[in-house]
N, C-alpha and C. Protein backbone atom coordinates (compact mmCIF):
# COMPACT_ATOMS: atom_id res chain seq x y z
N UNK A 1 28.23 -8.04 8.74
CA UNK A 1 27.53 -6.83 9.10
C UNK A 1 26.30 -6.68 8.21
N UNK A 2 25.22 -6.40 8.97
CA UNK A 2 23.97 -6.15 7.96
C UNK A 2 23.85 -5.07 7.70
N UNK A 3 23.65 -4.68 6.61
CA UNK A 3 23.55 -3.21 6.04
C UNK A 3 21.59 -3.07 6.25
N UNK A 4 21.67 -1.79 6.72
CA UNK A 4 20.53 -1.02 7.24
C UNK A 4 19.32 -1.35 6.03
N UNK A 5 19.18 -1.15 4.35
CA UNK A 5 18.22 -1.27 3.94
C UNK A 5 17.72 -2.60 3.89
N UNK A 6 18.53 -3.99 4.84
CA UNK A 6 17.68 -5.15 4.34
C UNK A 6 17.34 -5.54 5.86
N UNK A 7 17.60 -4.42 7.68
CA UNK A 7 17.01 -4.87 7.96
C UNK A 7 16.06 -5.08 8.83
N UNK A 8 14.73 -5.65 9.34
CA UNK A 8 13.39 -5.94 9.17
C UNK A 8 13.28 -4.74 10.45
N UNK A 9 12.02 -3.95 10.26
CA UNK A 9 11.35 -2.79 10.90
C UNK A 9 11.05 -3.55 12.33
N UNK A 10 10.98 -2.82 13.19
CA UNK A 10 9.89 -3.20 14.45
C UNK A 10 9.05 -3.11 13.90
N UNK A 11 7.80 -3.78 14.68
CA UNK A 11 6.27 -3.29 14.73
C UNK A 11 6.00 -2.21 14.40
N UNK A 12 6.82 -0.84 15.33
CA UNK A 12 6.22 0.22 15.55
C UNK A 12 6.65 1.29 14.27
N UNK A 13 7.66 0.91 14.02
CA UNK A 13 8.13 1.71 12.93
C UNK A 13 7.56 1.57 11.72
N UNK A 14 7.75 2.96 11.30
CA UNK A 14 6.98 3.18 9.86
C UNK A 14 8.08 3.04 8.85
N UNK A 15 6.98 1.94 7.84
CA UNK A 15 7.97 1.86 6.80
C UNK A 15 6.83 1.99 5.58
N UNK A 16 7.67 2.30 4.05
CA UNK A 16 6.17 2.46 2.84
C UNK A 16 6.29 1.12 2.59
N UNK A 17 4.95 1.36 2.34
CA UNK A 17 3.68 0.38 1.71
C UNK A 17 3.57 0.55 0.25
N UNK A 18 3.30 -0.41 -0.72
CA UNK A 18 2.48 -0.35 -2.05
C UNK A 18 1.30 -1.38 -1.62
N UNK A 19 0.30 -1.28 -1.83
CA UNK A 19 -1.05 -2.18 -1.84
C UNK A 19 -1.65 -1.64 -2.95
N UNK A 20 -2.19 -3.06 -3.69
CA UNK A 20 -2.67 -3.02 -4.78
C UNK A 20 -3.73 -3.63 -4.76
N UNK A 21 -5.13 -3.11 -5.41
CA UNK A 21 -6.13 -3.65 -5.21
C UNK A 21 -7.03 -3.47 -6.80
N UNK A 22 -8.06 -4.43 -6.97
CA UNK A 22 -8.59 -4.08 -8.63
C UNK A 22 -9.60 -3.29 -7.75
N UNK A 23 -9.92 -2.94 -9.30
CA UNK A 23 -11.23 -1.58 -9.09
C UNK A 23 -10.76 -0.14 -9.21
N UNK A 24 -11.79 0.48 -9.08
CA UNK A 24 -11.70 2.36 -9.20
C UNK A 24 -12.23 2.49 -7.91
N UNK A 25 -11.02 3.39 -6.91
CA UNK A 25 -11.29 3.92 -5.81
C UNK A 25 -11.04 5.23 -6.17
N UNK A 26 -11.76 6.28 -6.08
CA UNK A 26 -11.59 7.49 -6.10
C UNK A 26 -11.18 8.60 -4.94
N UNK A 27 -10.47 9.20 -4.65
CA UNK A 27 -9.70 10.21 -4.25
C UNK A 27 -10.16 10.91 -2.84
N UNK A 28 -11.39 10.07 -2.80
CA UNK A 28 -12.08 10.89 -1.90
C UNK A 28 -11.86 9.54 -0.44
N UNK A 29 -11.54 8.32 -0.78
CA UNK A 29 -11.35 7.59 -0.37
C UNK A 29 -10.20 7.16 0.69
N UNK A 30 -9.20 8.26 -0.06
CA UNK A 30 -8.46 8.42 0.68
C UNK A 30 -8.09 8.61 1.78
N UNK A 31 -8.93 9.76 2.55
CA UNK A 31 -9.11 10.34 4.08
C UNK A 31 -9.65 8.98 4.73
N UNK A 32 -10.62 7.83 4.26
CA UNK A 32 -10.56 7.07 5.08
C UNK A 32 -9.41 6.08 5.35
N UNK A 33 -8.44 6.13 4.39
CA UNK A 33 -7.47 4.89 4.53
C UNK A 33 -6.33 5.48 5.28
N UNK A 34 -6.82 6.48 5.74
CA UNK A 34 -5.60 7.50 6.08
C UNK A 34 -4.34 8.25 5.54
N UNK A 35 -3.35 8.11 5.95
CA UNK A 35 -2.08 8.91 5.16
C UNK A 35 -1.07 8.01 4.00
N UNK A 36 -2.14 7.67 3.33
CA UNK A 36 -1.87 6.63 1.92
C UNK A 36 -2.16 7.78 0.88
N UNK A 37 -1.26 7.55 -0.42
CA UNK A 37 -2.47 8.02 -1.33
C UNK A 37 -2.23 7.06 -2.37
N UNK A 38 -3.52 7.20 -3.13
CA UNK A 38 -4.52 6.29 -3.90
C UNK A 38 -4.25 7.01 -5.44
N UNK A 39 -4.08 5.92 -6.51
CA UNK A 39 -3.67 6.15 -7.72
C UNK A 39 -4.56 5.26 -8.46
N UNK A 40 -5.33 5.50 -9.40
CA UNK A 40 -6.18 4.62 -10.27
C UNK A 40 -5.22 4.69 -11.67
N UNK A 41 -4.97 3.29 -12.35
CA UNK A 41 -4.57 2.89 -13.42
C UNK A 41 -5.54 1.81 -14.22
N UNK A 42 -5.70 1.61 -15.36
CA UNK A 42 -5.99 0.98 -15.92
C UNK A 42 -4.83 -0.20 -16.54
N UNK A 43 -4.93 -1.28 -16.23
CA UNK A 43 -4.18 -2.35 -16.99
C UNK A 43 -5.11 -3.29 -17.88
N UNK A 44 -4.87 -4.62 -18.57
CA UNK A 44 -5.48 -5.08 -19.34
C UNK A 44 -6.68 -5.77 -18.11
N UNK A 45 -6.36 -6.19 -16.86
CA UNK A 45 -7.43 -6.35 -16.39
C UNK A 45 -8.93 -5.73 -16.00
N UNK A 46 -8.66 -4.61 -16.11
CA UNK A 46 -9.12 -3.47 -16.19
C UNK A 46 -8.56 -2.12 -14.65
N UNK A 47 -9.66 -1.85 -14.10
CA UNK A 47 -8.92 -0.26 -13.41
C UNK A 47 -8.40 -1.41 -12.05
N UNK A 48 -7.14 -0.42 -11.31
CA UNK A 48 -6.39 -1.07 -10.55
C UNK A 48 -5.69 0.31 -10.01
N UNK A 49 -6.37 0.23 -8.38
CA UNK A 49 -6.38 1.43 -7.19
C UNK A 49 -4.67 1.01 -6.23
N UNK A 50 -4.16 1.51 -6.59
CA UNK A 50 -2.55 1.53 -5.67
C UNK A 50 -2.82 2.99 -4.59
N UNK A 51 -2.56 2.10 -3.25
CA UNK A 51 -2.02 3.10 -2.07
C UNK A 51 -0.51 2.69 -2.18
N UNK A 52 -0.29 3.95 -1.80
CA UNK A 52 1.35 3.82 -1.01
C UNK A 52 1.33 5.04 -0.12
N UNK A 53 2.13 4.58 0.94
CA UNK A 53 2.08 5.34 2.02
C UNK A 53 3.40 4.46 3.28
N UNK A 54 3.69 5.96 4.10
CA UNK A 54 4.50 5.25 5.15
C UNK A 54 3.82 4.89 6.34
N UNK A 55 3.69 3.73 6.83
CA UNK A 55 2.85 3.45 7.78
C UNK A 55 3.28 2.22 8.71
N UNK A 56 3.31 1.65 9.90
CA UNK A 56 3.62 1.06 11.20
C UNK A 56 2.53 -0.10 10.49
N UNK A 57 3.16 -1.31 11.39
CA UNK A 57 2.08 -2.73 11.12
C UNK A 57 0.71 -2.48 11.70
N UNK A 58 0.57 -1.47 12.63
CA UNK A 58 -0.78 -1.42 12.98
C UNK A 58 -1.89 -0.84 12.10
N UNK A 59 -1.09 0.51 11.06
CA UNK A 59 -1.80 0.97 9.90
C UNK A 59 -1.78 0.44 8.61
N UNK A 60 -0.91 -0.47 8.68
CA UNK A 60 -1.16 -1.61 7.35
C UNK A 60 -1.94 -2.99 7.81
N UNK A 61 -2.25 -3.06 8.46
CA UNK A 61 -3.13 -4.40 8.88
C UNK A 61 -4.89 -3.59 9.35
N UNK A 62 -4.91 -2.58 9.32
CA UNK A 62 -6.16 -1.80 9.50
C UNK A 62 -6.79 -1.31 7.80
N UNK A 63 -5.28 -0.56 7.30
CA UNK A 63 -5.87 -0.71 5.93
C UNK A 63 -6.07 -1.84 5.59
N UNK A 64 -5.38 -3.33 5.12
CA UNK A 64 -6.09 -4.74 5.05
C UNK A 64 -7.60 -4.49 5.61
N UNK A 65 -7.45 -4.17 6.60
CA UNK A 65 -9.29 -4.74 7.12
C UNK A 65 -9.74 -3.92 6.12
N UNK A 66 -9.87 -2.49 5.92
CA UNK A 66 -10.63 -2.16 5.48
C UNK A 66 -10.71 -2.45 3.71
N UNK A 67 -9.82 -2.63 3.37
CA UNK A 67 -9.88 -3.09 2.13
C UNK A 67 -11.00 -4.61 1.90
N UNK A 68 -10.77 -5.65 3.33
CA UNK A 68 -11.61 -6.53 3.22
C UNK A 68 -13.01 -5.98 2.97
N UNK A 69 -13.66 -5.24 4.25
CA UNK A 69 -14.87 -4.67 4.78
C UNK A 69 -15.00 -4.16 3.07
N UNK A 70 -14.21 -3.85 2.69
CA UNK A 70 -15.26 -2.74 0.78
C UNK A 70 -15.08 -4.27 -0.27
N UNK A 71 -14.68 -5.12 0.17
CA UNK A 71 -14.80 -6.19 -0.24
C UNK A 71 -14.10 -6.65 -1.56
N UNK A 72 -12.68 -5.75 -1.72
CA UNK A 72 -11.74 -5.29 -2.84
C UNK A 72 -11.17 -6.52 -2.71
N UNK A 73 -10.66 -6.65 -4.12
CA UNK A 73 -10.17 -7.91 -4.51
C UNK A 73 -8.41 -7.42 -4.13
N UNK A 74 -7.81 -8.11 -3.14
CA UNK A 74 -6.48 -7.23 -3.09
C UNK A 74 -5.65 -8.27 -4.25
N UNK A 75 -4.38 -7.45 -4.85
CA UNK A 75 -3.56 -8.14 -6.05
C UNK A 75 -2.69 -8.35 -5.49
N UNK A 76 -1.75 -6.92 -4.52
CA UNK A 76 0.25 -7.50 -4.13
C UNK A 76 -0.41 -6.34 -2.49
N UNK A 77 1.20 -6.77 -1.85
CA UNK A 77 1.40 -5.92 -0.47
C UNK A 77 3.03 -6.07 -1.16
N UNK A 78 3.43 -4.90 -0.69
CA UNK A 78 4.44 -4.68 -1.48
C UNK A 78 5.51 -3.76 0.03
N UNK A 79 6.56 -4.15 0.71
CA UNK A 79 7.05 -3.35 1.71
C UNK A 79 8.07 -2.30 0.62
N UNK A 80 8.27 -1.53 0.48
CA UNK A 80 9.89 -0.60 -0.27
C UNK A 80 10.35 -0.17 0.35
N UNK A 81 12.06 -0.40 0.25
CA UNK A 81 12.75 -0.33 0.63
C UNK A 81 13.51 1.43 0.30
N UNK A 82 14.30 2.15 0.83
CA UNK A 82 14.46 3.67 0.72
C UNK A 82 15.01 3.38 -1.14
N UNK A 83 15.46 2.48 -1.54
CA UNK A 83 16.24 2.91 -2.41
C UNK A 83 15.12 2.35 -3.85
N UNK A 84 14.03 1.82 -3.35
CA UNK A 84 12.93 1.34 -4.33
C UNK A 84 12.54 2.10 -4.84
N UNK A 85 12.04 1.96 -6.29
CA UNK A 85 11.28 3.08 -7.15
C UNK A 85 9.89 3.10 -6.81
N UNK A 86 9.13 4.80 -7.18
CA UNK A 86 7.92 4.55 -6.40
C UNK A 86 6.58 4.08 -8.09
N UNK A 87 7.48 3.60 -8.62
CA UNK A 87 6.15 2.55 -9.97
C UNK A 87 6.31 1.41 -9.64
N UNK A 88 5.46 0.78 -9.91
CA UNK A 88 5.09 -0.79 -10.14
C UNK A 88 6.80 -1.17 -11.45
N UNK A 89 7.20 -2.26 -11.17
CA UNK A 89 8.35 -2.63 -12.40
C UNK A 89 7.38 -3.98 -13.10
């Protein structure tokens, strides 16, 4: 029997996202990526912009584009699962 948190979404269904990208995206950025929100940290690489958000493969492959189009260096795609913590480990 497969237990429900390991398994794989339809297409259509929304599941959260972590996307990690370097740089400083600021807050305002947000409304375009849609119903994500955006966290700036600094690590030793320097600043590093995390969305997370619940979103369907069609709104995570649109955020991708647009992350290409601003020409952001992406780091992880990260799917979480209900019982995942919402920090980076």
């Amino acid at each position: 029997m497969t237990k429900q948190a390991n398994r794989n979404p339809s297409p259509g269904e929304p599941v959260t996202y972590r996307i990690k990208v370097y740089g400083h995206l600021d807050r305002r950025w947000s409304d375009w990526f849609g119903s994500v929100t955006l966290t700036v940290e600094d690590d030793a690489a320097g600043p590093v912009t995390t969305l997370t958000g619940l979103v369907d493969q069609a709104a995570l492959h649109g955020i991708l584009l647009k992350i290409r189009d601003l020409n952001l260096v992406l780091i992880a795609v990260a799917r979480l699962e209900a019982t995942d913590s919402p920090a980076w480990s």
